[in-house]
N, C-alpha and C. Protein backbone atom coordinates (compact mmCIF):
# COMPACT_ATOMS: atom_id res chain seq x y z
N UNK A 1 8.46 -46.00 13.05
CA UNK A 1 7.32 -46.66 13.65
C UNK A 1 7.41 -46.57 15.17
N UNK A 2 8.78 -46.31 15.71
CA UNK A 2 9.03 -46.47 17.17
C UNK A 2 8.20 -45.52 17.89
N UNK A 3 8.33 -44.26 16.91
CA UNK A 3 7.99 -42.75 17.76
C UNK A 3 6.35 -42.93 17.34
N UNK A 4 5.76 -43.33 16.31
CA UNK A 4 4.08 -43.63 16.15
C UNK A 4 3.97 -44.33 17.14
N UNK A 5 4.54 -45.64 17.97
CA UNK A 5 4.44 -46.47 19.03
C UNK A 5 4.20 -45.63 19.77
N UNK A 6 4.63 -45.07 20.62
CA UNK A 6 4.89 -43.92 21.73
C UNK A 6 3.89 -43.19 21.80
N UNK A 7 3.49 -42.44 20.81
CA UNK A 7 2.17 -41.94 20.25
C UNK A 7 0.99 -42.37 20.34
N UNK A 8 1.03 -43.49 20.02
CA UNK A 8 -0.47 -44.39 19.92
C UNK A 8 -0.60 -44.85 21.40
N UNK A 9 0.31 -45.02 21.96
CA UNK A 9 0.45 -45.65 23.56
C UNK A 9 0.29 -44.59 24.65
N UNK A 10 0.70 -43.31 24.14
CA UNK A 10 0.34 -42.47 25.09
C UNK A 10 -1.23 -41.79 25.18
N UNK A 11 -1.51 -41.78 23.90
CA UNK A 11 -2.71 -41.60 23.87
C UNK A 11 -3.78 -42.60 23.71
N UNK A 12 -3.68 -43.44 23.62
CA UNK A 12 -4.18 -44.48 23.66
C UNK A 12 -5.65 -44.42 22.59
N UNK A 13 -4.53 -44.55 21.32
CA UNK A 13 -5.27 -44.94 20.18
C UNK A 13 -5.12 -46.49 19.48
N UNK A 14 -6.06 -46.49 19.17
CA UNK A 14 -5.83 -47.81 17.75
C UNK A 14 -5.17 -47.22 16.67
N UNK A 15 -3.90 -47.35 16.30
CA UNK A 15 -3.52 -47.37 15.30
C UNK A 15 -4.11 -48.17 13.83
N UNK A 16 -4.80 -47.73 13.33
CA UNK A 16 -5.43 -47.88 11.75
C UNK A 16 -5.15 -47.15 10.72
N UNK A 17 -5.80 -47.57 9.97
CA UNK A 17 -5.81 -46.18 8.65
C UNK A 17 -6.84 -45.53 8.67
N UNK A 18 -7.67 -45.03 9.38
CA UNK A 18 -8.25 -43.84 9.85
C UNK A 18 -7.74 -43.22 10.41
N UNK A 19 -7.36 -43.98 11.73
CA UNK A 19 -6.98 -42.86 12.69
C UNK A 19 -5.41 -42.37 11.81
N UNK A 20 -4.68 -42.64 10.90
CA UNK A 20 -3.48 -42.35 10.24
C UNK A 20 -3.75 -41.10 8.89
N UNK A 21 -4.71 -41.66 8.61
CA UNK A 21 -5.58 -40.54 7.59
C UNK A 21 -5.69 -39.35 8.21
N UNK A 22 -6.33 -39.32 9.51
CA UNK A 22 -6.97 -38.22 10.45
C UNK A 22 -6.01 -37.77 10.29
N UNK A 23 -5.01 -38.09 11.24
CA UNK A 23 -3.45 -37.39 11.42
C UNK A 23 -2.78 -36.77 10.26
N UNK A 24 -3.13 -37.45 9.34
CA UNK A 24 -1.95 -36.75 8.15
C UNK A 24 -3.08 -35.45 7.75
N UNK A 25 -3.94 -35.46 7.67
CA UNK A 25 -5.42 -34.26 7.11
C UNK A 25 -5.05 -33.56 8.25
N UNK A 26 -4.98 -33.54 10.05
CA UNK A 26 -4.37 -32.48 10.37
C UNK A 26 -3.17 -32.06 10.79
N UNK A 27 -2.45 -33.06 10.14
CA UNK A 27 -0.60 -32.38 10.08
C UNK A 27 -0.71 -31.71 8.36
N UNK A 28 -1.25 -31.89 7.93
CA UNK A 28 -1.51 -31.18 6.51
C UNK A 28 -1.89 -29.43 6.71
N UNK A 29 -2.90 -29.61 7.61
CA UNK A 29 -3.63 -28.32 8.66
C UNK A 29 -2.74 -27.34 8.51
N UNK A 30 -1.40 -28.32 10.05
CA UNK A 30 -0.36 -27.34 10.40
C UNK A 30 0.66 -27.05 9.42
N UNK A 31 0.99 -27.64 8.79
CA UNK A 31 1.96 -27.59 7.42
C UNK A 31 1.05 -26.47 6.56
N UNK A 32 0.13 -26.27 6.43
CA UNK A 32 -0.43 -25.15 5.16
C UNK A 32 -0.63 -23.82 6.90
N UNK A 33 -0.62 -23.76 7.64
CA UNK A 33 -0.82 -22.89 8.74
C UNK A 33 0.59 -22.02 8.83
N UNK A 34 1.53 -23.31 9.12
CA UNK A 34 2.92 -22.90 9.07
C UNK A 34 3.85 -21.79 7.84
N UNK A 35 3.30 -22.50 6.52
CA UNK A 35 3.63 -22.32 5.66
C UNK A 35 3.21 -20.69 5.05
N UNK A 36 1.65 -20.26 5.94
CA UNK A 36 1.05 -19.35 5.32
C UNK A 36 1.84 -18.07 6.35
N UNK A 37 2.61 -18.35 7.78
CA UNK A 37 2.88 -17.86 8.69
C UNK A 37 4.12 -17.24 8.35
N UNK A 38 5.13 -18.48 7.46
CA UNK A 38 6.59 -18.54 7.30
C UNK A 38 6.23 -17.04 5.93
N UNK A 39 5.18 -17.32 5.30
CA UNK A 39 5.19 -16.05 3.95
C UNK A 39 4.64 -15.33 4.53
N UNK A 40 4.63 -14.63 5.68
CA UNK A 40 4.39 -13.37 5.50
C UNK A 40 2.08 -13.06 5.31
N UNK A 41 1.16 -14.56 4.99
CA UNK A 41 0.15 -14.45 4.78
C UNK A 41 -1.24 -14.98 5.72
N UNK A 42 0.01 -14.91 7.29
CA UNK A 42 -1.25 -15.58 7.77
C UNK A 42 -0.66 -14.80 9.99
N UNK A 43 -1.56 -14.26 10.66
CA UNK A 43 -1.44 -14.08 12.01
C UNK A 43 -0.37 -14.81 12.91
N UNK A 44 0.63 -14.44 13.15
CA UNK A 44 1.80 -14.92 13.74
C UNK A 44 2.97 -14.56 12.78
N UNK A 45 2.90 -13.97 11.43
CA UNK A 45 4.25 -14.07 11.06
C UNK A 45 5.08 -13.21 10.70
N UNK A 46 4.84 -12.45 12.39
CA UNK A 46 5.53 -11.22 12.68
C UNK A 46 6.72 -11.99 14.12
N UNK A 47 7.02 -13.40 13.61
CA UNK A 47 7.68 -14.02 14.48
C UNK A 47 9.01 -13.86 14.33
N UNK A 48 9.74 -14.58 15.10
CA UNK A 48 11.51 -15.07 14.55
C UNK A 48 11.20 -16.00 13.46
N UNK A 49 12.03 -15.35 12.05
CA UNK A 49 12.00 -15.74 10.68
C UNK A 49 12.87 -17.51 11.18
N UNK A 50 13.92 -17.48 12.02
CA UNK A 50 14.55 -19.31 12.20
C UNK A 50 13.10 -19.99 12.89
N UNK A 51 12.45 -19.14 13.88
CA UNK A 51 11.41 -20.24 14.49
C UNK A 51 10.44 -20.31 13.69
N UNK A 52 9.60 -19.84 12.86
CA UNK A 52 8.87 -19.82 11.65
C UNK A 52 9.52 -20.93 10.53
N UNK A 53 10.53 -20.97 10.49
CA UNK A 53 11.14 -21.87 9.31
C UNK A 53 11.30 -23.07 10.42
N UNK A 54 11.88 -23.19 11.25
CA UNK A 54 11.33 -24.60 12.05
C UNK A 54 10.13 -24.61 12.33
N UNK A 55 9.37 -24.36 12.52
CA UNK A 55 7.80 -25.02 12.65
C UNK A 55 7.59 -25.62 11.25
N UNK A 56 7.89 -24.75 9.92
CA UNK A 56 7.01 -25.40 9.11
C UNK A 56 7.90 -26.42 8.41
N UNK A 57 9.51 -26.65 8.85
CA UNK A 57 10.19 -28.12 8.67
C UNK A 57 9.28 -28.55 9.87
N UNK A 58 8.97 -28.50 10.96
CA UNK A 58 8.82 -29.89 12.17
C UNK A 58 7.25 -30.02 11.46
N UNK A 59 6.53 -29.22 10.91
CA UNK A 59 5.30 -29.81 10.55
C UNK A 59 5.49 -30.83 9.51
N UNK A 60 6.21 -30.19 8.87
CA UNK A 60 6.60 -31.21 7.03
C UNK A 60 7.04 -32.43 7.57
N UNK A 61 7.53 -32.50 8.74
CA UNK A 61 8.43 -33.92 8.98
C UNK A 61 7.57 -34.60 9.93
N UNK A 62 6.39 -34.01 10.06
CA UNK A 62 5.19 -34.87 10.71
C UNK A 62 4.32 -35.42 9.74
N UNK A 63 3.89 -34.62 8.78
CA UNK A 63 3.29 -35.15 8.16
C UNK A 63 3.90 -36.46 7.39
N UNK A 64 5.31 -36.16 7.32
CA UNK A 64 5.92 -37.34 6.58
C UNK A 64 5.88 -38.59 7.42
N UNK A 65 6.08 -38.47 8.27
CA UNK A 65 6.18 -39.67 9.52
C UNK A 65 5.05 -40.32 9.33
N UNK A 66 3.67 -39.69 9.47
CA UNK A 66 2.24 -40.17 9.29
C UNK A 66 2.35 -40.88 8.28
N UNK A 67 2.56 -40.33 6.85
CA UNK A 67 2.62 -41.21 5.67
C UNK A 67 3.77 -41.92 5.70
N UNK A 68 4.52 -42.23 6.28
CA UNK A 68 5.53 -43.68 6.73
C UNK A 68 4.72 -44.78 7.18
N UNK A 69 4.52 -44.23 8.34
CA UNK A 69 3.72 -45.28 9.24
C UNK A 69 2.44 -45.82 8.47
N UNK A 70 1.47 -45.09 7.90
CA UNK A 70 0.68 -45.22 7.01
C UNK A 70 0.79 -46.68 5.65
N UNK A 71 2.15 -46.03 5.50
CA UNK A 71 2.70 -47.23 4.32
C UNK A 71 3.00 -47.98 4.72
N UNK A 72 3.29 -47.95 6.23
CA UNK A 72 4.08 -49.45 6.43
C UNK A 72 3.23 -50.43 6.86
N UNK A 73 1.95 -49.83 7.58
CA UNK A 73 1.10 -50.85 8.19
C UNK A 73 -0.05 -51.02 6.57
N UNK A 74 0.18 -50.44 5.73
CA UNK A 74 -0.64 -50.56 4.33
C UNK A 74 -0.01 -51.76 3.84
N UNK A 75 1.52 -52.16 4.19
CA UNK A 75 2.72 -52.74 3.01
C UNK A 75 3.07 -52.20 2.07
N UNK A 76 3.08 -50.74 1.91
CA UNK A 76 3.13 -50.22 0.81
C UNK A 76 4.97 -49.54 0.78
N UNK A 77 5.16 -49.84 -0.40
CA UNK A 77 6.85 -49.56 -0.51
C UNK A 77 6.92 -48.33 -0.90
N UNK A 78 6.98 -47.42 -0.41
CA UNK A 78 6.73 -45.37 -0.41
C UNK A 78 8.10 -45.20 -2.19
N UNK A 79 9.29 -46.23 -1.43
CA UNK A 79 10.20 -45.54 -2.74
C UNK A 79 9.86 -46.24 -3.77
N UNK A 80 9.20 -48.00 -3.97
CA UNK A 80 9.14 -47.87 -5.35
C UNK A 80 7.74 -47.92 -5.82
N UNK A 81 6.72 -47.28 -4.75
CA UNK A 81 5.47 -46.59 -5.68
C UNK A 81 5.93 -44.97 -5.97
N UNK A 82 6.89 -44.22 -5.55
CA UNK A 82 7.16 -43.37 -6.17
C UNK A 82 8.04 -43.13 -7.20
N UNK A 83 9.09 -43.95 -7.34
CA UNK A 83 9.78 -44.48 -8.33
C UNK A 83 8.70 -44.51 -9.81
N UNK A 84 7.61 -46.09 -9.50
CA UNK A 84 6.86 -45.92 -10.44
C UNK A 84 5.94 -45.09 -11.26
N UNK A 85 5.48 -44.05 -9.48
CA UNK A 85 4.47 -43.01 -10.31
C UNK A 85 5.71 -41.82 -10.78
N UNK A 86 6.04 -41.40 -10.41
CA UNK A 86 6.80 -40.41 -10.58
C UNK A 86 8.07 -39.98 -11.88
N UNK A 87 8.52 -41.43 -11.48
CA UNK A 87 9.52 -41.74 -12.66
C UNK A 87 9.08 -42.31 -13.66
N UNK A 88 8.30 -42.48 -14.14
CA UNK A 88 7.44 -43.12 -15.23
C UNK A 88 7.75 -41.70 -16.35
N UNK A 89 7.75 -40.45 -15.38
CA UNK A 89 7.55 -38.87 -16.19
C UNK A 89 9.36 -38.57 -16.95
N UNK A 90 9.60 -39.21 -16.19
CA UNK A 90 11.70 -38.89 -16.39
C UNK A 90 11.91 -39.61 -17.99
């Protein structure tokens, strides 16, 4: 939540669940951008194969951050609604 602080303060947003939605729809963007770059299926991924594989970890770990922060100002407990949805299948 520290580094969303920083974020929201520098840019000087309201932190909501819109503006958290927004963010995760375009860290989703860069994560399917990254991802299409890292295979070989998308303009740029005639790059360095390590900097290609870090972009599309630093995207994945943005988008995750978003849906942190997301859950936390929701109250939502990320491990045991996934526990429940998920492990329900185990």
């Amino acid at each position: 939540m520290a580094v969303n602080d920083i974020y929201v303060e520098t840019f000087g947003l309201t932190r909501d669940g819109l503006m958290l939605i927004g963010k995760m729809t375009e860290e989703m963007g860069e994560v399917a951008s990254a991802y299409l770059k890292l295979h070989g299926r998308a303009r740029g991924a005639d790059g360095d194969a390590e900097a290609l594989r870090r972009d599309f970890e630093d995207e994945l770990a943005d988008l995750l951050g978003f849906l942190a922060v997301l859950a936390e100002t929701e109250g939502v407990d990320l491990a045991e609604a996934f526990a429940r949805k998920w492990g329900k299948y185990l």
